[in-house]
PDB file of N, CA and C in Angstrom:
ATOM      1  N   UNK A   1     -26.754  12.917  33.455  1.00  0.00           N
ATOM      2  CA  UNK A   1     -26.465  11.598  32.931  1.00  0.00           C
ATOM      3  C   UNK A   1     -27.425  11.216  31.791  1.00  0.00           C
ATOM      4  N   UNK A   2     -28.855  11.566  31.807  1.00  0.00           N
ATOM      5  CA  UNK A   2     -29.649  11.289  30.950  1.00  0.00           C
ATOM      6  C   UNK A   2     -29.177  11.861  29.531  1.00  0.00           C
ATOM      7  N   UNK A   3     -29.290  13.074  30.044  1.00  0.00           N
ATOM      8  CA  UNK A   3     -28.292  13.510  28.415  1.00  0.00           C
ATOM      9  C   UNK A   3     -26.924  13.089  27.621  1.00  0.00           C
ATOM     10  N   UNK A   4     -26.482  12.815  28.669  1.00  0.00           N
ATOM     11  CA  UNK A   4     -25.351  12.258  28.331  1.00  0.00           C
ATOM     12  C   UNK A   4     -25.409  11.091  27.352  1.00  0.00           C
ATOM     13  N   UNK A   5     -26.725  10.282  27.493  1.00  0.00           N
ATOM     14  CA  UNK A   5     -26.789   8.773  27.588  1.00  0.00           C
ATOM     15  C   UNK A   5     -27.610   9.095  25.968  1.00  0.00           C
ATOM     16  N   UNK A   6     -28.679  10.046  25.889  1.00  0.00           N
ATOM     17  CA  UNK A   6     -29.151  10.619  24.706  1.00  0.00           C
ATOM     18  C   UNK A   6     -28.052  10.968  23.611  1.00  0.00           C
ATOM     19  N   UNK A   7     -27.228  11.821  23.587  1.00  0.00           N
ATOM     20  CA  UNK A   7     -26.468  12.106  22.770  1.00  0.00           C
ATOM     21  C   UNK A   7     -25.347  10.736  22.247  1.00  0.00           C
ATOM     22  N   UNK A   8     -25.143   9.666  23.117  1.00  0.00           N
ATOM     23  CA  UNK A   8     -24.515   8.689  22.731  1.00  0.00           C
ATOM     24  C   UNK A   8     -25.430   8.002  22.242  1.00  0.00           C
ATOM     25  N   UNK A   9     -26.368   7.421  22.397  1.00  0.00           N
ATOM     26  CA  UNK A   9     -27.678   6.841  21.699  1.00  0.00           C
ATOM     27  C   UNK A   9     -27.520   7.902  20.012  1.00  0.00           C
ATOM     28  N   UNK A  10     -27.721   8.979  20.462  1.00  0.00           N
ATOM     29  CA  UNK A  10     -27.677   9.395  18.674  1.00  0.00           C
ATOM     30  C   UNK A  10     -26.564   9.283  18.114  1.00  0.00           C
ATOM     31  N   UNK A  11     -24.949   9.407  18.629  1.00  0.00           N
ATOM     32  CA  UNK A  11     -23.953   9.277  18.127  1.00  0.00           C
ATOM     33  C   UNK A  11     -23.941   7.655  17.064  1.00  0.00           C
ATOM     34  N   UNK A  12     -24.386   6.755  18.097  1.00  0.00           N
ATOM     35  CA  UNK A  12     -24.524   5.215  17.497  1.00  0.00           C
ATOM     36  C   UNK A  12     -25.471   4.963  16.236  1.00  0.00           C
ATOM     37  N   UNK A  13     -26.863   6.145  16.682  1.00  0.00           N
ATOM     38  CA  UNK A  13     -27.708   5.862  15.243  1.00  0.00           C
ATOM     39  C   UNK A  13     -26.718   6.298  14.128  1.00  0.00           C
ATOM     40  N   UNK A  14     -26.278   7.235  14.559  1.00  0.00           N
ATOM     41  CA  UNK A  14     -25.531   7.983  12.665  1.00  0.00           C
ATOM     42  C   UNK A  14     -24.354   7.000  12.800  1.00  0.00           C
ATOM     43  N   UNK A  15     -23.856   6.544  13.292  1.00  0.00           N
ATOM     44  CA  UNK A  15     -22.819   5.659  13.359  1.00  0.00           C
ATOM     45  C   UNK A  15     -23.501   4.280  12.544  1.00  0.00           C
ATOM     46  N   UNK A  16     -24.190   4.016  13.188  1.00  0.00           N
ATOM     47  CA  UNK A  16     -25.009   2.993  12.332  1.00  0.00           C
ATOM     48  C   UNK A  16     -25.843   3.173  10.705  1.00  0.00           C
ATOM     49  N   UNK A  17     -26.498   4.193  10.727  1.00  0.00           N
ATOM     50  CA  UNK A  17     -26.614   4.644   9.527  1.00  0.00           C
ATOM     51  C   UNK A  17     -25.620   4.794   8.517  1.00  0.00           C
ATOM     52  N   UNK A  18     -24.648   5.314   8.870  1.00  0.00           N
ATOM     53  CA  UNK A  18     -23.243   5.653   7.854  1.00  0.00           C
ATOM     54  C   UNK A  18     -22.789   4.378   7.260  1.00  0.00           C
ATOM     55  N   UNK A  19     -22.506   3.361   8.362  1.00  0.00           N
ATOM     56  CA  UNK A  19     -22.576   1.840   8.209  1.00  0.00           C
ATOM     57  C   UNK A  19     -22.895   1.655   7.162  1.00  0.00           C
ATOM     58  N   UNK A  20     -24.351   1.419   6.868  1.00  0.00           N
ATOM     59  CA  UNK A  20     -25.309   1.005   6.213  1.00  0.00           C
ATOM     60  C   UNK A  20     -25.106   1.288   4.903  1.00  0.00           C
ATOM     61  N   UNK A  21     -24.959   2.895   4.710  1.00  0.00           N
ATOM     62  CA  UNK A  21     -24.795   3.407   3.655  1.00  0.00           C
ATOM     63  C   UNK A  21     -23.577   3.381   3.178  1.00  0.00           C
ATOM     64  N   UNK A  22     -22.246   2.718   3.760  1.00  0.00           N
ATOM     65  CA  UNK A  22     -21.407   2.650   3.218  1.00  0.00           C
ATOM     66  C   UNK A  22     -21.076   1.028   2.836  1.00  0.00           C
ATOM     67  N   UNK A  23     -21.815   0.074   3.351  1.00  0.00           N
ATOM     68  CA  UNK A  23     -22.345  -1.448   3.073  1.00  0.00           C
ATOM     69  C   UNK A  23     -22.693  -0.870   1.657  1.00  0.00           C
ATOM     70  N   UNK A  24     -24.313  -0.322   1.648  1.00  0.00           N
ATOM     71  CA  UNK A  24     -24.809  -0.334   0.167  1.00  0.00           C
ATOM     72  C   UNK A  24     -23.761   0.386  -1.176  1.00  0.00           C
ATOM     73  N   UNK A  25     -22.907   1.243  -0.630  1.00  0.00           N
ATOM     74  CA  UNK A  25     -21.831   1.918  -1.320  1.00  0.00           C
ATOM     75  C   UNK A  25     -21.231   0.531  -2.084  1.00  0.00           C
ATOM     76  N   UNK A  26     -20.514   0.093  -1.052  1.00  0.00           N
ATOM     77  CA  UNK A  26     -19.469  -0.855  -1.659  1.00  0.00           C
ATOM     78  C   UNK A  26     -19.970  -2.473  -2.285  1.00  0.00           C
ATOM     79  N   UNK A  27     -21.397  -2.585  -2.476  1.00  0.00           N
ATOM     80  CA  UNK A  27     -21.980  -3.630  -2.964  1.00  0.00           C
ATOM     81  C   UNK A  27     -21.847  -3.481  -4.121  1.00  0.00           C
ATOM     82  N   UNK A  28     -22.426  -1.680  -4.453  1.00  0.00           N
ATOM     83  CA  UNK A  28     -22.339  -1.725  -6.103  1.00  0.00           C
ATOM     84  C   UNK A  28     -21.118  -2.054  -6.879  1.00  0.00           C
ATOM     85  N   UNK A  29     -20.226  -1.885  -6.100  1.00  0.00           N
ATOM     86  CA  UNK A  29     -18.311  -1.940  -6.840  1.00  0.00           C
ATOM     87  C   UNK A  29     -18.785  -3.211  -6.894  1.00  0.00           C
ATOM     88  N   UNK A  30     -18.911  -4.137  -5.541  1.00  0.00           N
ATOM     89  CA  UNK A  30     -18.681  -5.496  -5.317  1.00  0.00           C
ATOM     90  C   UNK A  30     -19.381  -6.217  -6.623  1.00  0.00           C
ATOM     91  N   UNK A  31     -18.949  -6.753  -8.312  1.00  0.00           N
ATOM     92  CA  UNK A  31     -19.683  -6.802  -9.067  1.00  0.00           C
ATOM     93  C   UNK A  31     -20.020  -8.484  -8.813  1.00  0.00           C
ATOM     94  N   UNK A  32     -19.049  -9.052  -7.883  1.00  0.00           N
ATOM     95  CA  UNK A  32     -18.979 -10.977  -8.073  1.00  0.00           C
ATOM     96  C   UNK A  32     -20.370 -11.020  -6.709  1.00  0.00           C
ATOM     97  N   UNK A  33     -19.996  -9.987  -5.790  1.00  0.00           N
ATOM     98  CA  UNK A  33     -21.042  -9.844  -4.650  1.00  0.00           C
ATOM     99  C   UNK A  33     -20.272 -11.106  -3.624  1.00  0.00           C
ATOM    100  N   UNK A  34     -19.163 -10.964  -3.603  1.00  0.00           N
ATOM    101  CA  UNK A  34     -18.305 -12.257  -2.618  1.00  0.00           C
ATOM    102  C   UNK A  34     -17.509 -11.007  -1.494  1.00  0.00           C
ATOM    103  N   UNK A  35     -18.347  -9.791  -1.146  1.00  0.00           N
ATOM    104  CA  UNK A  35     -17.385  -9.252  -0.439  1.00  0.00           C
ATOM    105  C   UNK A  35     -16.219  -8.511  -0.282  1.00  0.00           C
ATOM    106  N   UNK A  36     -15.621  -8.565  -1.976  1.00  0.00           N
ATOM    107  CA  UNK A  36     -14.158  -8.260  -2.175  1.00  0.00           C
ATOM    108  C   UNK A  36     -14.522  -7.199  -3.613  1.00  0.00           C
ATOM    109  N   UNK A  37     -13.639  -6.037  -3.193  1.00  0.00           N
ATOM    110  CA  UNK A  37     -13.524  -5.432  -4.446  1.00  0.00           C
ATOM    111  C   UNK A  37     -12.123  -5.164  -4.902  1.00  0.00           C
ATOM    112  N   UNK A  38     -12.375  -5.160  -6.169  1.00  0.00           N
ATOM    113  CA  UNK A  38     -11.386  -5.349  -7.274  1.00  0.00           C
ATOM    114  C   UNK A  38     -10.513  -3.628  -7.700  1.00  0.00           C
ATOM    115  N   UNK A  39      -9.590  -3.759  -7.440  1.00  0.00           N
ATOM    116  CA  UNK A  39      -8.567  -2.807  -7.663  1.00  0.00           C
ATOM    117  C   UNK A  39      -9.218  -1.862  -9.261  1.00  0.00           C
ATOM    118  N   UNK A  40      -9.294  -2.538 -10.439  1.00  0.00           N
ATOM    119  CA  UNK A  40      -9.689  -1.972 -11.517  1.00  0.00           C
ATOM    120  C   UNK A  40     -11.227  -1.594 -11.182  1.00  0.00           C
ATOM    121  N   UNK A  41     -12.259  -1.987 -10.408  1.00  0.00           N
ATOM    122  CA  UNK A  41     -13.359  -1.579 -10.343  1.00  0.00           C
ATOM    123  C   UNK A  41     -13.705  -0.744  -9.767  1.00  0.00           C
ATOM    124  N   UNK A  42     -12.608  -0.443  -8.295  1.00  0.00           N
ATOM    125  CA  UNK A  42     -12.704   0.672  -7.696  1.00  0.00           C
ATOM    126  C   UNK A  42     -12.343   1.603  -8.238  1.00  0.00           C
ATOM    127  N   UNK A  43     -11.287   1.672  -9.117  1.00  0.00           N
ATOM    128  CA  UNK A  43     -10.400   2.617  -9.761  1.00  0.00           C
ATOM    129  C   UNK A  43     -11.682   2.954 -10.983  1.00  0.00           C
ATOM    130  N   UNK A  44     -12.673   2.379 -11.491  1.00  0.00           N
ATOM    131  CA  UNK A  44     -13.830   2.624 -12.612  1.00  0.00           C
ATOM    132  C   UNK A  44     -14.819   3.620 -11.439  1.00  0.00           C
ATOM    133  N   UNK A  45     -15.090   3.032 -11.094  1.00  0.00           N
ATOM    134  CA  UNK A  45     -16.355   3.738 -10.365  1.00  0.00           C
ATOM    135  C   UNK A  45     -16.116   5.277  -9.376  1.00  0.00           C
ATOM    136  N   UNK A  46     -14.764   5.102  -8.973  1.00  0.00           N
ATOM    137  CA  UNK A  46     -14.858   6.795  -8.850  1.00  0.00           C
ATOM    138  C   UNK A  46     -14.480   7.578  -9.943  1.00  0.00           C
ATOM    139  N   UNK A  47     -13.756   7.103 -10.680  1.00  0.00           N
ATOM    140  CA  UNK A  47     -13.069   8.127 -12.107  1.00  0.00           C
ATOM    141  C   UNK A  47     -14.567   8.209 -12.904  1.00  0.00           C
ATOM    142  N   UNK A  48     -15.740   7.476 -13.118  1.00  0.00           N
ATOM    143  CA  UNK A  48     -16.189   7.655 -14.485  1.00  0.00           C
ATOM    144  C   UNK A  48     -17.205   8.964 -14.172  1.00  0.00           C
ATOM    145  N   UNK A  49     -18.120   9.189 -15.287  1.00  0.00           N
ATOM    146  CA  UNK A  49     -18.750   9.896 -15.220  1.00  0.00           C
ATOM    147  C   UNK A  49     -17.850  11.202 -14.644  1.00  0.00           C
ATOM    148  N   UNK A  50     -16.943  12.172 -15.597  1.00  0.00           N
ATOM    149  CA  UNK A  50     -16.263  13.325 -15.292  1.00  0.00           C
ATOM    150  C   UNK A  50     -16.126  13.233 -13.551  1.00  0.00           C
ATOM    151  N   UNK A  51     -15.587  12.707 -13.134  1.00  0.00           N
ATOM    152  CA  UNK A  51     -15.597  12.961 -11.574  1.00  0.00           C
ATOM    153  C   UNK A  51     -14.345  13.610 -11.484  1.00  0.00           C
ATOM    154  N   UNK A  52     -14.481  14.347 -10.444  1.00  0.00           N
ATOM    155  CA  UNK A  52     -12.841  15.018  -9.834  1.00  0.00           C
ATOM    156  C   UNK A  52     -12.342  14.203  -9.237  1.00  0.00           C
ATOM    157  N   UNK A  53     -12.248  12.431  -8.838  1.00  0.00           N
ATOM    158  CA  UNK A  53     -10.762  12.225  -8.166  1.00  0.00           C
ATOM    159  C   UNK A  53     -10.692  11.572  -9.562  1.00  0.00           C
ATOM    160  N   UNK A  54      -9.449  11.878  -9.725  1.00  0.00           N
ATOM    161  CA  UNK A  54      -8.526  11.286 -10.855  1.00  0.00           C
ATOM    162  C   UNK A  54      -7.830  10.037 -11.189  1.00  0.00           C
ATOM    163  N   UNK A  55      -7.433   9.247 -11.766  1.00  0.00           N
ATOM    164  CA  UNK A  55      -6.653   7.591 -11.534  1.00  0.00           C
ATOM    165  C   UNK A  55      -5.669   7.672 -10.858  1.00  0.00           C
ATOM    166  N   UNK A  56      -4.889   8.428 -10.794  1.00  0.00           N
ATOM    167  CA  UNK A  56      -3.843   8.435  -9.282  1.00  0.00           C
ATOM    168  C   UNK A  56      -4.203   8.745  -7.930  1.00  0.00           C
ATOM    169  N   UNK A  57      -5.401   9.529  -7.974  1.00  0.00           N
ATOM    170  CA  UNK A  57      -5.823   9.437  -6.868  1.00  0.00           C
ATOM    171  C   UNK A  57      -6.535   8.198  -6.199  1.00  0.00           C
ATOM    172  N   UNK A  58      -7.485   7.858  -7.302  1.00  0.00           N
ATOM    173  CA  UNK A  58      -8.494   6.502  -7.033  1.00  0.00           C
ATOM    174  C   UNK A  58      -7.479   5.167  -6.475  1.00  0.00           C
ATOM    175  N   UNK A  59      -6.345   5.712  -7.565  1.00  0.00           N
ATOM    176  CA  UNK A  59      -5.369   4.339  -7.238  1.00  0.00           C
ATOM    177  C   UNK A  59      -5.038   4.367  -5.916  1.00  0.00           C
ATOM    178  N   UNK A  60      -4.516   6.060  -5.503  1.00  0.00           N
ATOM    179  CA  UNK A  60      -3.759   5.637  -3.909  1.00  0.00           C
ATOM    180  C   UNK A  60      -4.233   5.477  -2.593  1.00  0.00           C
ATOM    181  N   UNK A  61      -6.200   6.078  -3.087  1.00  0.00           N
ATOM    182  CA  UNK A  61      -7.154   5.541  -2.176  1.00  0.00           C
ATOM    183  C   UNK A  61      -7.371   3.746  -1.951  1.00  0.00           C
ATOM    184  N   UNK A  62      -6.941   3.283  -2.953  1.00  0.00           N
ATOM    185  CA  UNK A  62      -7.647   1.600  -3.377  1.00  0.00           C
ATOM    186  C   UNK A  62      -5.812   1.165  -2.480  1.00  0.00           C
ATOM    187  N   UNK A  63      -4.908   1.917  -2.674  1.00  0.00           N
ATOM    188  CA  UNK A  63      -3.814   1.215  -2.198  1.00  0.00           C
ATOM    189  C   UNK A  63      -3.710   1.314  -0.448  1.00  0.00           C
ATOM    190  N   UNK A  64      -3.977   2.838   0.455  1.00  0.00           N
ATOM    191  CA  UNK A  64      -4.347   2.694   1.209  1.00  0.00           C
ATOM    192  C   UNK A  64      -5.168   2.034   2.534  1.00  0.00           C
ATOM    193  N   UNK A  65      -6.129   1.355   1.425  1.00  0.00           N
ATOM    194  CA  UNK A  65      -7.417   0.888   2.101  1.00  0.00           C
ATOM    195  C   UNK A  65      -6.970  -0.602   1.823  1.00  0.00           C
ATOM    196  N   UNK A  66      -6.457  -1.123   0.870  1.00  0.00           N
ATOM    197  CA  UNK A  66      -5.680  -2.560   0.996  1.00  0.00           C
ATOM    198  C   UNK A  66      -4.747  -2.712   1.954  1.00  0.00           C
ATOM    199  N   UNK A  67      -5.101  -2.728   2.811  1.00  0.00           N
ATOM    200  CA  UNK A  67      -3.515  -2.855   3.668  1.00  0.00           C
ATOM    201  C   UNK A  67      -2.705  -3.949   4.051  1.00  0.00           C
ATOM    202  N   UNK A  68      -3.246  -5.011   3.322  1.00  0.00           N
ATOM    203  CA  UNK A  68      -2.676  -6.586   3.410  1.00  0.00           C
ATOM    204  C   UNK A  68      -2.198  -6.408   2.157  1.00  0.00           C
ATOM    205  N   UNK A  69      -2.235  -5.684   1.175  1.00  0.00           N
ATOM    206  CA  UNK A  69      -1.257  -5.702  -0.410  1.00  0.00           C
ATOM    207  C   UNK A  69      -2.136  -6.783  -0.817  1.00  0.00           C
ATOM    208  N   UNK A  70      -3.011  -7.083  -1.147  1.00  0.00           N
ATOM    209  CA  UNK A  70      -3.986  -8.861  -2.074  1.00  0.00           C
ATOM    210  C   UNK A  70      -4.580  -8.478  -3.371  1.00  0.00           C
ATOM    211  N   UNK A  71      -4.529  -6.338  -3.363  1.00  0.00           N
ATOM    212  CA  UNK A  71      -4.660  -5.944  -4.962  1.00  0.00           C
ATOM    213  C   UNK A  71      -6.382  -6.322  -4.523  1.00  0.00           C
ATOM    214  N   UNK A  72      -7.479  -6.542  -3.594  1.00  0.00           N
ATOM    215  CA  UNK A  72      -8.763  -6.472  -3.165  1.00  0.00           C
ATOM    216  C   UNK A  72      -8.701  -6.158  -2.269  1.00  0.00           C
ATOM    217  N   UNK A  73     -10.039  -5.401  -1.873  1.00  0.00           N
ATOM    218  CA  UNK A  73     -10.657  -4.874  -0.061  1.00  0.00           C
ATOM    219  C   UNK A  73     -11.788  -5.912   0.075  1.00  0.00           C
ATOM    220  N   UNK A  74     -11.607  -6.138   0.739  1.00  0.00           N
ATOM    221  CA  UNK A  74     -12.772  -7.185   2.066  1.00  0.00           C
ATOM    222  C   UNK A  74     -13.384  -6.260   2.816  1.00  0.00           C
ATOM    223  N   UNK A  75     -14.463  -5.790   1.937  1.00  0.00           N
ATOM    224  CA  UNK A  75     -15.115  -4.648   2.861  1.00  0.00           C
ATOM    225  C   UNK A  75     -15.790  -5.418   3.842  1.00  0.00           C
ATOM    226  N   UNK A  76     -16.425  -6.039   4.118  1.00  0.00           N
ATOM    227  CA  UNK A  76     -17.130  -7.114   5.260  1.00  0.00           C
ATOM    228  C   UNK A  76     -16.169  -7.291   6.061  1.00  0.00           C
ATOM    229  N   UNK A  77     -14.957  -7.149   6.216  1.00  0.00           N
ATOM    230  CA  UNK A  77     -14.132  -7.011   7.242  1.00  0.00           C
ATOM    231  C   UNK A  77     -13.482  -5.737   7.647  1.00  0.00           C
ATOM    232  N   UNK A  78     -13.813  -5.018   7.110  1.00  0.00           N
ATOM    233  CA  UNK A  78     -13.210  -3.889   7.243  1.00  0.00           C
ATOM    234  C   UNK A  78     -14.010  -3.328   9.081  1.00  0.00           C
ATOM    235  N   UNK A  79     -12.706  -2.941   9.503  1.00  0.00           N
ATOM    236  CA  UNK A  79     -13.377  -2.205  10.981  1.00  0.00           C
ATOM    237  C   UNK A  79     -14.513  -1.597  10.977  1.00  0.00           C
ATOM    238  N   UNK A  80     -14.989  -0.639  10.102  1.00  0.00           N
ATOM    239  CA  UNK A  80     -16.170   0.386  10.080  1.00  0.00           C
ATOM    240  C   UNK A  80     -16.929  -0.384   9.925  1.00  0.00           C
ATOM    241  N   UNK A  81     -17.045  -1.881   9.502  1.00  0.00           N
ATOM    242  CA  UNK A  81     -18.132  -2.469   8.734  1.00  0.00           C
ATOM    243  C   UNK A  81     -18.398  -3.511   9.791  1.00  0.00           C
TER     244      UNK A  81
END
């Protein structure tokens, strides 16, 4: 049981860590800092700098992850977050 109880204790740190780092991820998009990112900003920040996902891709990631259709993500609400 002790181990058991160890390995879930670490499951939660990286669970929590990932968190974190995916909070500080989506601040930088967040340019108003109200929580919400913007369809054209998400679609900037993975395409620039030669990156491999492409604007159709960026787009159908940003459309995915909207799943209320509002054209913004509410990362502060988002489940993981």
């Amino acid at each position: 049981m002790k181990e058991y109880i160890e390995v879930m204790k670490a499951n939660y740190n990286q669970l929590d860590m990932e968190k974190e780092r995916l909070k500080a991820a989506f601040s930088v998009i967040d340019k108003k800092g109200n929580g919400c990112i913007m369809r054209a900003d998400f679609i900037y920040v993975l395409t620039c700098n030669n990156s491999a996902i492409s604007r159709e891709e960026a787009d159908q990631m940003f459309t995915e992850a909207d799943t209320k259709g509002k054209g913004y993500i509410e990362y502060k609400g988002m489940p993981s977050m």
